[in-house]
C-alpha atoms as a PDB file:
ATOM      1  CA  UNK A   1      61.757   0.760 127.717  1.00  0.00           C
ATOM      2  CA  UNK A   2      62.816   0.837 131.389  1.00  0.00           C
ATOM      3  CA  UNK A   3      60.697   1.619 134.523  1.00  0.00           C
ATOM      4  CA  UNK A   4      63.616   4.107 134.864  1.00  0.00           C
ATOM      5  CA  UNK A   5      62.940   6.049 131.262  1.00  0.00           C
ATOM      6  CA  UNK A   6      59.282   6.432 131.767  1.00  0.00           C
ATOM      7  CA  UNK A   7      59.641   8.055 135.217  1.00  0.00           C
ATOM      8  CA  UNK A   8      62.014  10.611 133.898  1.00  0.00           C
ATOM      9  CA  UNK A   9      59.626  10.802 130.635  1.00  0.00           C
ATOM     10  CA  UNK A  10      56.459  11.415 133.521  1.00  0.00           C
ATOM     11  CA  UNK A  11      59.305  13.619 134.942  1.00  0.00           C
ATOM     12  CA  UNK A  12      59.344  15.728 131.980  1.00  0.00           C
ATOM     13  CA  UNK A  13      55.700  15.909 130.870  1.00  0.00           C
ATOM     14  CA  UNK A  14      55.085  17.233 134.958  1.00  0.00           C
ATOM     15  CA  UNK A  15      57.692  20.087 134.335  1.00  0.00           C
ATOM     16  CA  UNK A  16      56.476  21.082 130.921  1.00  0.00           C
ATOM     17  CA  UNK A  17      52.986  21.236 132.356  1.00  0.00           C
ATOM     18  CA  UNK A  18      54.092  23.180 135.345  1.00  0.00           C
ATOM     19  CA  UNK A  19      56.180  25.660 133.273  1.00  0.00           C
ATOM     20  CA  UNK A  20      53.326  26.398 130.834  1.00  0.00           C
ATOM     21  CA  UNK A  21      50.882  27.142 133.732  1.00  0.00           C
ATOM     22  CA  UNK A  22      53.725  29.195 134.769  1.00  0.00           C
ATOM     23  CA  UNK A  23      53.540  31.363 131.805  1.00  0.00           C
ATOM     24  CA  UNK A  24      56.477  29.945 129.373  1.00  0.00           C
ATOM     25  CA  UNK A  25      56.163  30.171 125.783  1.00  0.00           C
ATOM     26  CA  UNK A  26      58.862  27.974 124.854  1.00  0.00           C
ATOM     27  CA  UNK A  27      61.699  25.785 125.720  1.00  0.00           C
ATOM     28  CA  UNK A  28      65.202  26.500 124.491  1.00  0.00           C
ATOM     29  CA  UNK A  29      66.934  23.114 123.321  1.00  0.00           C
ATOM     30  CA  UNK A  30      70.520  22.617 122.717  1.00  0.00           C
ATOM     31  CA  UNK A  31      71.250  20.937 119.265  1.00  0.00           C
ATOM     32  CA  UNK A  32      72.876  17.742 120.858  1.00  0.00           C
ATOM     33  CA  UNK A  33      69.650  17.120 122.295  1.00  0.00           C
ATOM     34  CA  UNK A  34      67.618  17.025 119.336  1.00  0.00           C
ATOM     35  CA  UNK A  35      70.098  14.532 118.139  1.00  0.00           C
ATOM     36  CA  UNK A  36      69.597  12.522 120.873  1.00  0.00           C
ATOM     37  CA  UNK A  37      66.408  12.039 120.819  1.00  0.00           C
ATOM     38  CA  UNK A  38      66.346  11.257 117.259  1.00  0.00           C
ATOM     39  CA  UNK A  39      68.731   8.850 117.516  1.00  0.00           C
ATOM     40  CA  UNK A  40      67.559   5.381 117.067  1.00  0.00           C
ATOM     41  CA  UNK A  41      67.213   3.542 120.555  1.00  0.00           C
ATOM     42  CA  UNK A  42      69.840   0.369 121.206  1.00  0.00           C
ATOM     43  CA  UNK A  43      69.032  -2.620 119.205  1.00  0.00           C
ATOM     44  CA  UNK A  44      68.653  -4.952 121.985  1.00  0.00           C
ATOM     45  CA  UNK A  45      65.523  -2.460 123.685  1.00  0.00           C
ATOM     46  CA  UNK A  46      63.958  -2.361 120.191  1.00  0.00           C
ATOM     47  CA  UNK A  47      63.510  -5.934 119.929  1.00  0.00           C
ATOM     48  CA  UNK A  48      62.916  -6.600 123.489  1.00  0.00           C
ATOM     49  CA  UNK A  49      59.981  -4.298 123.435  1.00  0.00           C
ATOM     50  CA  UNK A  50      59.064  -4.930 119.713  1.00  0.00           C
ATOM     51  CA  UNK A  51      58.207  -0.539 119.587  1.00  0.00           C
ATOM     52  CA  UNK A  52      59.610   1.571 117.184  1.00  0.00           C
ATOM     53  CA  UNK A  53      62.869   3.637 118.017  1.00  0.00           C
ATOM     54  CA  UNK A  54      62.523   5.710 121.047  1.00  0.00           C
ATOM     55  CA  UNK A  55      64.703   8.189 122.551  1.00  0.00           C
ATOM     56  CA  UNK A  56      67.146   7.111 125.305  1.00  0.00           C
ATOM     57  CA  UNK A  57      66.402   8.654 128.545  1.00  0.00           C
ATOM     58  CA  UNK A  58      69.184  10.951 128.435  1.00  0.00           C
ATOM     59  CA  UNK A  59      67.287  13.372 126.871  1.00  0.00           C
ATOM     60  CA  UNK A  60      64.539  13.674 129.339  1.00  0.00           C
ATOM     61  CA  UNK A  61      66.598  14.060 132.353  1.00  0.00           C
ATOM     62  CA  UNK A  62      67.943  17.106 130.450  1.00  0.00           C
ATOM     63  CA  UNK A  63      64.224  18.896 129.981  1.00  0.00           C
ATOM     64  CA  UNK A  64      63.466  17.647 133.321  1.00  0.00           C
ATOM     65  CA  UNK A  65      66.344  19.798 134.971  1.00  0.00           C
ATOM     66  CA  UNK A  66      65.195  22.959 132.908  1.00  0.00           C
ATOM     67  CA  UNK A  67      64.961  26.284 134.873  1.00  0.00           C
ATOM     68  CA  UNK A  68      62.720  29.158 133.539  1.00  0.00           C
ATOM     69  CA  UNK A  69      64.273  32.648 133.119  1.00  0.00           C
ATOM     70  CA  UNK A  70      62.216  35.392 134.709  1.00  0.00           C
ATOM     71  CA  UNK A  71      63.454  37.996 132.248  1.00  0.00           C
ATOM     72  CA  UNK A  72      62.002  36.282 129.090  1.00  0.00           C
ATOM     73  CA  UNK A  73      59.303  33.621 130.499  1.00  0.00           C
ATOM     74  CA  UNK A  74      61.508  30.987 128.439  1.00  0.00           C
ATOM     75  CA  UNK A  75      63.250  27.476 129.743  1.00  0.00           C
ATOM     76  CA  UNK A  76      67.099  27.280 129.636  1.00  0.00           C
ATOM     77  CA  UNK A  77      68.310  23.240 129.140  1.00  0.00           C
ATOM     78  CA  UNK A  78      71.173  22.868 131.870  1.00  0.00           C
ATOM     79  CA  UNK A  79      74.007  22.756 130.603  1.00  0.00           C
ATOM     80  CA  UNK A  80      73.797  25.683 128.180  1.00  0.00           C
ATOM     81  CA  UNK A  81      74.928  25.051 124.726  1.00  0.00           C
ATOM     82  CA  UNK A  82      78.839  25.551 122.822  1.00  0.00           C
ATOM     83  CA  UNK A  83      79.515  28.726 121.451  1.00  0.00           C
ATOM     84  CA  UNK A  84      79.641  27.320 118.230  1.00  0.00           C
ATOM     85  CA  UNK A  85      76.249  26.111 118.476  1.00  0.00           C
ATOM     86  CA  UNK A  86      73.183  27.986 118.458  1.00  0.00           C
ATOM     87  CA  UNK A  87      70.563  26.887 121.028  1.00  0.00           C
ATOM     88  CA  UNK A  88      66.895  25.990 119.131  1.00  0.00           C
ATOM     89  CA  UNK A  89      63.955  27.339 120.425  1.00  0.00           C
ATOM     90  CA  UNK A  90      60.742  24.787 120.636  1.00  0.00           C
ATOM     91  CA  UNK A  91      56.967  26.473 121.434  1.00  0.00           C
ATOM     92  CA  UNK A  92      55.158  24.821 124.065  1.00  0.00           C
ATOM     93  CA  UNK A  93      51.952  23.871 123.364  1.00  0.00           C
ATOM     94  CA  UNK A  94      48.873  26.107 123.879  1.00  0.00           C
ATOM     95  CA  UNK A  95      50.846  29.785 125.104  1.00  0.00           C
ATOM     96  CA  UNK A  96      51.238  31.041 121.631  1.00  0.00           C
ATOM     97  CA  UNK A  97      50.138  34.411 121.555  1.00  0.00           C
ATOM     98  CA  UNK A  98      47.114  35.364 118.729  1.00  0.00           C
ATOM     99  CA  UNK A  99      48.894  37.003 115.349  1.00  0.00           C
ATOM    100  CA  UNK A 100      47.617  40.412 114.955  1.00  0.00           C
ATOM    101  CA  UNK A 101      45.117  40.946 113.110  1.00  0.00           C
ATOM    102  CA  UNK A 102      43.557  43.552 110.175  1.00  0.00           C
ATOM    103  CA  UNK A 103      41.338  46.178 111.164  1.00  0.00           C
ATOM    104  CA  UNK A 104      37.877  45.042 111.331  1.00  0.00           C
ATOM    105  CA  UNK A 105      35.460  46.816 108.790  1.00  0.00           C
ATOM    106  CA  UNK A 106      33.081  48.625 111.163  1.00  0.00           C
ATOM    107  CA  UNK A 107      29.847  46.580 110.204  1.00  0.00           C
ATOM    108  CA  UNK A 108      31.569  43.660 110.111  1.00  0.00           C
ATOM    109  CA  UNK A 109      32.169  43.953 113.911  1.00  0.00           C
ATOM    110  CA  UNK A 110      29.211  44.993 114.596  1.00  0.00           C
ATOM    111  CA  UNK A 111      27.431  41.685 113.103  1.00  0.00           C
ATOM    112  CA  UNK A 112      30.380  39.390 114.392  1.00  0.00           C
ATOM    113  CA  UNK A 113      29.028  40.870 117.901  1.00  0.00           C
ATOM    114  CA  UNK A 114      25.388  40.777 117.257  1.00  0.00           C
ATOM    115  CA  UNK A 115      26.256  36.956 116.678  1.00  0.00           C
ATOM    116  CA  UNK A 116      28.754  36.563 119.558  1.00  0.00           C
ATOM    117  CA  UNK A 117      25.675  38.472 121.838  1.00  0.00           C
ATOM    118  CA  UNK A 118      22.837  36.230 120.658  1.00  0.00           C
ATOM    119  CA  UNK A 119      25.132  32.885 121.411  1.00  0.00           C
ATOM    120  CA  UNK A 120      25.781  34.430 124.817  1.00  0.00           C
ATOM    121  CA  UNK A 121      22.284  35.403 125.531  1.00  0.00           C
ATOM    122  CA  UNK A 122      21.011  31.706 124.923  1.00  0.00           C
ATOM    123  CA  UNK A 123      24.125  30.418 126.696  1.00  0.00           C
ATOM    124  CA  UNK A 124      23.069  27.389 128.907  1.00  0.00           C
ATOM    125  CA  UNK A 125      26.580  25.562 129.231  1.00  0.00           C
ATOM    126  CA  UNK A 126      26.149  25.976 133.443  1.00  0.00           C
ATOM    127  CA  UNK A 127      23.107  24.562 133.581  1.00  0.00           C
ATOM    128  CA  UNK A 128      22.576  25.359 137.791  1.00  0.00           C
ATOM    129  CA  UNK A 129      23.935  29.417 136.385  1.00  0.00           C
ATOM    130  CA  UNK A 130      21.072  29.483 133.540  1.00  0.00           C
ATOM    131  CA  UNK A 131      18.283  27.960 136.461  1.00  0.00           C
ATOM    132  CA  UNK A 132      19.175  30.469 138.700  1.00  0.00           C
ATOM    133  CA  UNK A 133      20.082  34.208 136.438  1.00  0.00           C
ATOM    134  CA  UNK A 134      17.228  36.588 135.754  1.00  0.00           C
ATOM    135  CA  UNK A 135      19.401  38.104 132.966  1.00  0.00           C
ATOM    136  CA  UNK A 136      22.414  37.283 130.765  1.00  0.00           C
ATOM    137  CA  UNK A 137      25.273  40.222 131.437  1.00  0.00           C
ATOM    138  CA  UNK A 138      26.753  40.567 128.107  1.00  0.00           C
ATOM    139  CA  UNK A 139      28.857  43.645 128.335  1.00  0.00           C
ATOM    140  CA  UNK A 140      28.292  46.856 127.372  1.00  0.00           C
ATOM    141  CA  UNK A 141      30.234  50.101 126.137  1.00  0.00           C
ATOM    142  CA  UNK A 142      31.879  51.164 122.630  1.00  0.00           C
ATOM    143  CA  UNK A 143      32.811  48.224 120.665  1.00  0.00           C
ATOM    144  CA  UNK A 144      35.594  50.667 119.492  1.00  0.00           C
ATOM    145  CA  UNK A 145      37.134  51.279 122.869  1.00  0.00           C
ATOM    146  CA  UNK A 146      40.867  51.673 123.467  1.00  0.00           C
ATOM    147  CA  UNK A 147      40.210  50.928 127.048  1.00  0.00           C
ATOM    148  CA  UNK A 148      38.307  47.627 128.630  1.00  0.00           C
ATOM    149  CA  UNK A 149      37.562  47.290 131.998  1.00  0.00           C
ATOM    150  CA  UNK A 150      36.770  43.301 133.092  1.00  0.00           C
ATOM    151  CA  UNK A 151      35.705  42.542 136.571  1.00  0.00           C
ATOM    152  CA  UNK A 152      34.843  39.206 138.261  1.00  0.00           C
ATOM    153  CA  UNK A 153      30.804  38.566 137.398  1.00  0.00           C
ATOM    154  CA  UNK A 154      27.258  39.944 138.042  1.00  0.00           C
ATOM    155  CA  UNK A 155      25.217  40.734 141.221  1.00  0.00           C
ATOM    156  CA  UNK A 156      22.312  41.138 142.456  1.00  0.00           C
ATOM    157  CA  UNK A 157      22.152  44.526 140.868  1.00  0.00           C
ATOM    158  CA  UNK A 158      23.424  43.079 137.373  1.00  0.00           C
ATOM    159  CA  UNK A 159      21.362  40.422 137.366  1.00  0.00           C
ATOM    160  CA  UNK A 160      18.343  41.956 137.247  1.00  0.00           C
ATOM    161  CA  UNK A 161      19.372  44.899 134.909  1.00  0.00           C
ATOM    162  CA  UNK A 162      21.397  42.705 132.221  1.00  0.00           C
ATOM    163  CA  UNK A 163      24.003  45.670 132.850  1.00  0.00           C
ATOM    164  CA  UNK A 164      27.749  45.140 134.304  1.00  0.00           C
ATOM    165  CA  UNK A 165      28.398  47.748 137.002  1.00  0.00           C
ATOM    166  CA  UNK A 166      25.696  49.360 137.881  1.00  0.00           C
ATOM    167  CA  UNK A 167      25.406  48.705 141.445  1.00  0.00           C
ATOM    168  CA  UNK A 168      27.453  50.302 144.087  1.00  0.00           C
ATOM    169  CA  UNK A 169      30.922  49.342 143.080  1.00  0.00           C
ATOM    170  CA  UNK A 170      29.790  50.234 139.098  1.00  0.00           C
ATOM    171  CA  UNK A 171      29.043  53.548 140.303  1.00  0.00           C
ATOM    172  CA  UNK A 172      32.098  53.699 142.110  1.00  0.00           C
ATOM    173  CA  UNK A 173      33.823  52.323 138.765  1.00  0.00           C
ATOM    174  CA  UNK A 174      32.036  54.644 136.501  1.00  0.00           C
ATOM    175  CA  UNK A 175      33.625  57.923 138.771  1.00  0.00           C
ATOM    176  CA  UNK A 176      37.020  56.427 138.556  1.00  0.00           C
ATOM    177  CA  UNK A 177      36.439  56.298 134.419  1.00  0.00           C
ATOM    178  CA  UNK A 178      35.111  60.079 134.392  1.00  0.00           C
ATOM    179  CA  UNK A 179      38.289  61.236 137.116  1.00  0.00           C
ATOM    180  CA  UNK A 180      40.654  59.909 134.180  1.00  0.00           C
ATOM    181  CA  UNK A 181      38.519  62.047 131.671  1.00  0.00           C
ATOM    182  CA  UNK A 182      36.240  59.094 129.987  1.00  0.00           C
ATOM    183  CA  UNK A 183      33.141  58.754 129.947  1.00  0.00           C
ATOM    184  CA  UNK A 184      31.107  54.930 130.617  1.00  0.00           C
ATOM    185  CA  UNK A 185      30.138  55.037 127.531  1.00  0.00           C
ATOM    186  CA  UNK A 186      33.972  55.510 125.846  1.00  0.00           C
ATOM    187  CA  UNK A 187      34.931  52.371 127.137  1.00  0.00           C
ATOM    188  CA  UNK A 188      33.348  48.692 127.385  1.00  0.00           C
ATOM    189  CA  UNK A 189      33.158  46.624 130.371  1.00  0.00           C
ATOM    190  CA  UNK A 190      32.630  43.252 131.142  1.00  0.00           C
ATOM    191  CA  UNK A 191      33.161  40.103 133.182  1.00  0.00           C
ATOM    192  CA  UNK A 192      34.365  37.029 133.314  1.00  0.00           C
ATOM    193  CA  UNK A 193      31.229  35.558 134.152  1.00  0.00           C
ATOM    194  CA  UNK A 194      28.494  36.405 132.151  1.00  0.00           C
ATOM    195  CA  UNK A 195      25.836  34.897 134.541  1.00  0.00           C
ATOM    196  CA  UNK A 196      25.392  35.689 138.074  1.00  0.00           C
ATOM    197  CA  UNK A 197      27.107  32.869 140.363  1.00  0.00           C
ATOM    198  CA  UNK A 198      24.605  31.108 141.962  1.00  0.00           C
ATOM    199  CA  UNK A 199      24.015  31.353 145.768  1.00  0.00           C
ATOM    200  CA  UNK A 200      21.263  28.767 146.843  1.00  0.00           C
ATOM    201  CA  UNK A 201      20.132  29.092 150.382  1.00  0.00           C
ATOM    202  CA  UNK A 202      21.300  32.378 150.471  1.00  0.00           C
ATOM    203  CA  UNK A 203      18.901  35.485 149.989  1.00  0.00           C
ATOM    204  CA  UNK A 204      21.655  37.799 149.818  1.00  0.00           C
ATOM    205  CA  UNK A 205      25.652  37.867 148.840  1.00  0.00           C
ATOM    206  CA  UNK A 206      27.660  36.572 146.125  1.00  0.00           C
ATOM    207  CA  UNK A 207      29.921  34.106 145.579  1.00  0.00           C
ATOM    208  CA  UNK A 208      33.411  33.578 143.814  1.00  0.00           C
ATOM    209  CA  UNK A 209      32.928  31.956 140.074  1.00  0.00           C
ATOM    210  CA  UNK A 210      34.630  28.424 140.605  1.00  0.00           C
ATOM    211  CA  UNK A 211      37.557  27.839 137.985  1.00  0.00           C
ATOM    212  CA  UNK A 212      34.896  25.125 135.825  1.00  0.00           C
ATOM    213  CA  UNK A 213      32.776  28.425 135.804  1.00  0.00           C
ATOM    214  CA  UNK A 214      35.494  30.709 134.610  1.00  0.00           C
ATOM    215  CA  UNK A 215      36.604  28.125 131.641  1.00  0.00           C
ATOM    216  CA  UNK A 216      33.227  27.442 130.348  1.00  0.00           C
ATOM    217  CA  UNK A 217      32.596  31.280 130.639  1.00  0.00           C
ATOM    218  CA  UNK A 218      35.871  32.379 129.363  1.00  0.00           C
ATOM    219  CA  UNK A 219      35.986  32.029 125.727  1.00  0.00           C
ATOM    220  CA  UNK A 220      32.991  34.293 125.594  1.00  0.00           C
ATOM    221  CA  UNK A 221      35.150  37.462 126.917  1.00  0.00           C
ATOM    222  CA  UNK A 222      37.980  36.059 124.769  1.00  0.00           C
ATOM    223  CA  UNK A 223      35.616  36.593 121.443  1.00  0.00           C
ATOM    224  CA  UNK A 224      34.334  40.016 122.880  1.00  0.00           C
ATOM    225  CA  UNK A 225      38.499  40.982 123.368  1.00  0.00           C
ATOM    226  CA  UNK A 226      39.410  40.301 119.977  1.00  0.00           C
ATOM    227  CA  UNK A 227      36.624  41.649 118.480  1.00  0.00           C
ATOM    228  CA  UNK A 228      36.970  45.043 120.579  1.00  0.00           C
ATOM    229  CA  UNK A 229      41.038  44.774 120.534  1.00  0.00           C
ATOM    230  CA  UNK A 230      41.618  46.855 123.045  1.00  0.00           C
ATOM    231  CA  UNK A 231      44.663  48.665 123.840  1.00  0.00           C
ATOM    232  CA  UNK A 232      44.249  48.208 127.258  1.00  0.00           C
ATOM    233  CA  UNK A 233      42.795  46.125 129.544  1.00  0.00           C
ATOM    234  CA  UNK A 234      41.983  46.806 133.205  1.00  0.00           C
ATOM    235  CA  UNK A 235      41.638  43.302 135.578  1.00  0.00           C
ATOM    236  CA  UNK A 236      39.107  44.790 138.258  1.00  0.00           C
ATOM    237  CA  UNK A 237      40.031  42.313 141.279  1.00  0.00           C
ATOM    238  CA  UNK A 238      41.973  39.017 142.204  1.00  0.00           C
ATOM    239  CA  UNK A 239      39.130  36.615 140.679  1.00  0.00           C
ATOM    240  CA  UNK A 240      39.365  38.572 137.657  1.00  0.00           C
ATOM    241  CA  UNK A 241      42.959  38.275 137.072  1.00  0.00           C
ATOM    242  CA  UNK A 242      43.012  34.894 137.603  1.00  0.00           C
ATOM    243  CA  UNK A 243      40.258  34.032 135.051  1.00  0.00           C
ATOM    244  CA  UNK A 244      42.434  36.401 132.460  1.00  0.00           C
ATOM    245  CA  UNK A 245      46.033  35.182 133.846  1.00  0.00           C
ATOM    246  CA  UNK A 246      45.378  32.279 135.769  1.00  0.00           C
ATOM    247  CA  UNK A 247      47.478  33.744 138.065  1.00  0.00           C
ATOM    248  CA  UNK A 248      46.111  33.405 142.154  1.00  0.00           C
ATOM    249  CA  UNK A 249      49.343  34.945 143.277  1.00  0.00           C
ATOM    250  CA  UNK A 250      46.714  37.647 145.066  1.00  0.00           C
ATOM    251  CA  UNK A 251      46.048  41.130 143.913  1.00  0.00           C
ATOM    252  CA  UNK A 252      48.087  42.884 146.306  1.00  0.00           C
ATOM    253  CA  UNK A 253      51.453  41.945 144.464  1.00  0.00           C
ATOM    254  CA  UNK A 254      50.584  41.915 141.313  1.00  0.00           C
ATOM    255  CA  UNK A 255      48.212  45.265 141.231  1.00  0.00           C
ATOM    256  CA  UNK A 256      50.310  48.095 139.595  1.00  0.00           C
ATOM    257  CA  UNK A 257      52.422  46.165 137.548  1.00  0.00           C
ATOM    258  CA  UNK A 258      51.659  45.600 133.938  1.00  0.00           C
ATOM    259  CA  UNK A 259      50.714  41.956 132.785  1.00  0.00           C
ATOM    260  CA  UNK A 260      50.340  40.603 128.771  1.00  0.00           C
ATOM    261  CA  UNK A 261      46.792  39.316 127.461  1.00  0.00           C
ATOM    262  CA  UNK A 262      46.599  38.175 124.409  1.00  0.00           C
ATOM    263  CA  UNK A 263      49.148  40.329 123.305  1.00  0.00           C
ATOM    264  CA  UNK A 264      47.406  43.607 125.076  1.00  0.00           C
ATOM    265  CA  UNK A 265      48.905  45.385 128.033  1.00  0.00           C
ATOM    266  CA  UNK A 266      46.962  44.561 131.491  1.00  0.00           C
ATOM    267  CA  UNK A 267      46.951  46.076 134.609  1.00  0.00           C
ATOM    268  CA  UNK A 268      45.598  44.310 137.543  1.00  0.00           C
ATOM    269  CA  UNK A 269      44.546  46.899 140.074  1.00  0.00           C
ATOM    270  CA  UNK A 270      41.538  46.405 143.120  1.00  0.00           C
ATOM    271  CA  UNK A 271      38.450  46.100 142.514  1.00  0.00           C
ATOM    272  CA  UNK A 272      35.789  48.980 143.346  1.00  0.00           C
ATOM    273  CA  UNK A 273      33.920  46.679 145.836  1.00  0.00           C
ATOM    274  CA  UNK A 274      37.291  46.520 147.946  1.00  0.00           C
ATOM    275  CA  UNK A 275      37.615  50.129 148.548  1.00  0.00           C
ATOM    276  CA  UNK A 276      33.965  50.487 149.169  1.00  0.00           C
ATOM    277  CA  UNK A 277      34.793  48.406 152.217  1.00  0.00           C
ATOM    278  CA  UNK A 278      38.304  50.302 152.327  1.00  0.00           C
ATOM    279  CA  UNK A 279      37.939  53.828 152.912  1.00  0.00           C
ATOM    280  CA  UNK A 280      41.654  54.260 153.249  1.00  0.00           C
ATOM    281  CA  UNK A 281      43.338  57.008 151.228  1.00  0.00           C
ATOM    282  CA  UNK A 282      46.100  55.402 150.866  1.00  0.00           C
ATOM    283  CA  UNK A 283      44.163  52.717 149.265  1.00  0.00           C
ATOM    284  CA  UNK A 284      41.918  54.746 146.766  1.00  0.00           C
ATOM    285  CA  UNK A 285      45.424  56.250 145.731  1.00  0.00           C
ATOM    286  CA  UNK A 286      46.873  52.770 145.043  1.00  0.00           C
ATOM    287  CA  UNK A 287      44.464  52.415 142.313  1.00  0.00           C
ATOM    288  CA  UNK A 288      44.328  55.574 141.354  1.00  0.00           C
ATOM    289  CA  UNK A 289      48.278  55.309 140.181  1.00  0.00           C
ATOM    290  CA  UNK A 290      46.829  52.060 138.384  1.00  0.00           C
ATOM    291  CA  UNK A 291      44.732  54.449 136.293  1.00  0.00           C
ATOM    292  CA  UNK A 292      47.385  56.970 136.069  1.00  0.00           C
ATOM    293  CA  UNK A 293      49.703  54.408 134.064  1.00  0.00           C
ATOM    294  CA  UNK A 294      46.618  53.211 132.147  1.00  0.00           C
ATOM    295  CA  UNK A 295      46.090  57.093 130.769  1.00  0.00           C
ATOM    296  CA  UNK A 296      50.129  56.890 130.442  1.00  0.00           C
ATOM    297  CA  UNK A 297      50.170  53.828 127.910  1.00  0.00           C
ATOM    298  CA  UNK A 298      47.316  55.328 125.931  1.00  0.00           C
ATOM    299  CA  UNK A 299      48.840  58.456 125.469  1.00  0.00           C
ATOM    300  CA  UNK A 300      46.051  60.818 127.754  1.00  0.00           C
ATOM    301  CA  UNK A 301      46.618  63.693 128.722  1.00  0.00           C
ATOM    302  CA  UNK A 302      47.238  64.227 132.178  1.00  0.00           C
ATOM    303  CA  UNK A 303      46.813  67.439 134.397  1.00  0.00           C
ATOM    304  CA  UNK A 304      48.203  68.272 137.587  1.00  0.00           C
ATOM    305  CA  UNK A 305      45.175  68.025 139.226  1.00  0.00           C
ATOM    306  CA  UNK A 306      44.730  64.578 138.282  1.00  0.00           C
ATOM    307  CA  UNK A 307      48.327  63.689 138.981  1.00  0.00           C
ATOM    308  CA  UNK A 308      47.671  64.592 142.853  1.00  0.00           C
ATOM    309  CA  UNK A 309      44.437  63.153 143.246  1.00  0.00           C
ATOM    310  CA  UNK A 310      44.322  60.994 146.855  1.00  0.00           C
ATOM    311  CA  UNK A 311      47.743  62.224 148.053  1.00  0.00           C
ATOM    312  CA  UNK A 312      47.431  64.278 151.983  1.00  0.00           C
ATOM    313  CA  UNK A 313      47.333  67.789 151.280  1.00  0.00           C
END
């Protein structure tokens, strides 16, 4: 094949990449395409390069022009299809989103996570994590929960109590939970790290999981989410939805507006640390609307009282 065909073939493996990471599921095709590129390449390349039939570069440059639709997280081919032909659409690799699944027989669950907990607990994947943690921070709540909360990963505070949220901003966390009318113990939480990031030559702070961190880590909270199946889940913070979304965007835009995880409604709203440095009304209300569509999607009641909660008398 030409130098020219296998840019525009690198052209097109770039922009499939980049549209996946992008959130597309799938790439819509036109039917004169797929004929292309199962046509037989010329004679005269075939022998020169002594390769089975390729396609002929045509067909690249098409996928390489595509343009994802906001609406639908799909690619359009440029130019769109005839009428009379329907345009076929092709899964990318990778996005496909879990098939739901049977209920879970209650003591099934409840060994599938006694299983999932003692792999986790003996976890030493991040070697330089496992040197440094005092305690693994599994998770903790009802296994049952309609609501899970995930935040970024451990302190100081979880670290040496094996518990998620339980230092300041958990406290703070666990009085947003009972203003919605929950209790800690109705919900689970967890984070995307279940070790506390490391902080050598530091005797105090934290620092953000690295994305190596979050991938190793990941698959743990993954097992945890499908076991639980949630029907919501709350991203607690920027580091947190980009472990779940892989989205850096920032929080600030996308807080407040729902996202898709695994098939289960998210919200990304602040974390509690930020408005412990962020005393502003107007901020506390920001995620307090958060919660307020949270108890909306599951169905919760909610009083006027709650409804009014951080506006200026």
């Amino acid at each position: 094949m030409t130098v020219g065909y296998h840019e525009l073939l690198d052209a097109t493996i770039r922009r499939l990449e980049e549209l996946k990471a992008r959130g597309a599921r799938h790439v819509i095709v036109a039917p004169e395409t797929l004929r292309a590129l199962a046509a037989p390449a010329p004679a005269a390349s075939r022998i020169a390069n002594r390769q089975s039939p390729l396609p002929p570069p045509a067909a690249p440059t098409a996928l390489a022009q595509s343009a994802v639709q906001p609406a639908t997280g799909m690619v359009s081919s440029a130019p769109p299809a005839p009428a009379a032909e329907q345009e076929i659409l092709i899964p990318l690799p990778g996005k496909k989103a879990p098939a739901p699944q049977p209920p879970l027989d209650p003591a099934a669950r409840a060994a599938a996570f006694a299983a999932l907990r003692e792999r986790v607990m003996a976890c030493v994947k991040c070697p330089h994590l496992a040197a440094s943690r005092k305690n693994v921070v599994f998770g903790v709540g009802n296994t049952d929960a309609s609501l899970m909360f995930v935040g970024e990963a451990p302190g100081a505070d979880e670290d040496e109590q094996g518990e998620p949220f339980v230092g300041k901003a958990g406290q703070l966390l666990t009085k947003i939970i009972q203003a919605m009318g929950l209790q800690r113990e109705e919900v689970y939480i967890a984070n995307i790290l279940k070790c506390r990031p490391d902080t050598p030559g530091q005797t105090a702070g934290n620092r953000k999981p690295t994305s190596e961190e979050m991938a190793t880590c990941l698959p743990y909270l993954q097992e945890q989410i499908d076991l639980i199946r949630p029907r919501v889940i709350v991203a607690l913070g920027a580091t947190a939805v980009e472990g779940l979304l892989g989205k850096t965007v920032g929080i600030t835009k996308l807080r407040g507006h729902w996202q898709t995880y695994r098939g289960i409604p998210l919200m990304p709203t602040y974390h509690p640390a930020y408005l412990l440095r962020n005393q502003a009304l107007s901020e506390k209300r920001k995620v307090w609307e958060d919660m307020l569509q949270v108890m909306e999607k599951l169905g919760m009641p909610i009083s006027p009282k709650q409804r009014n909660y951080f506006l200026k008398s």
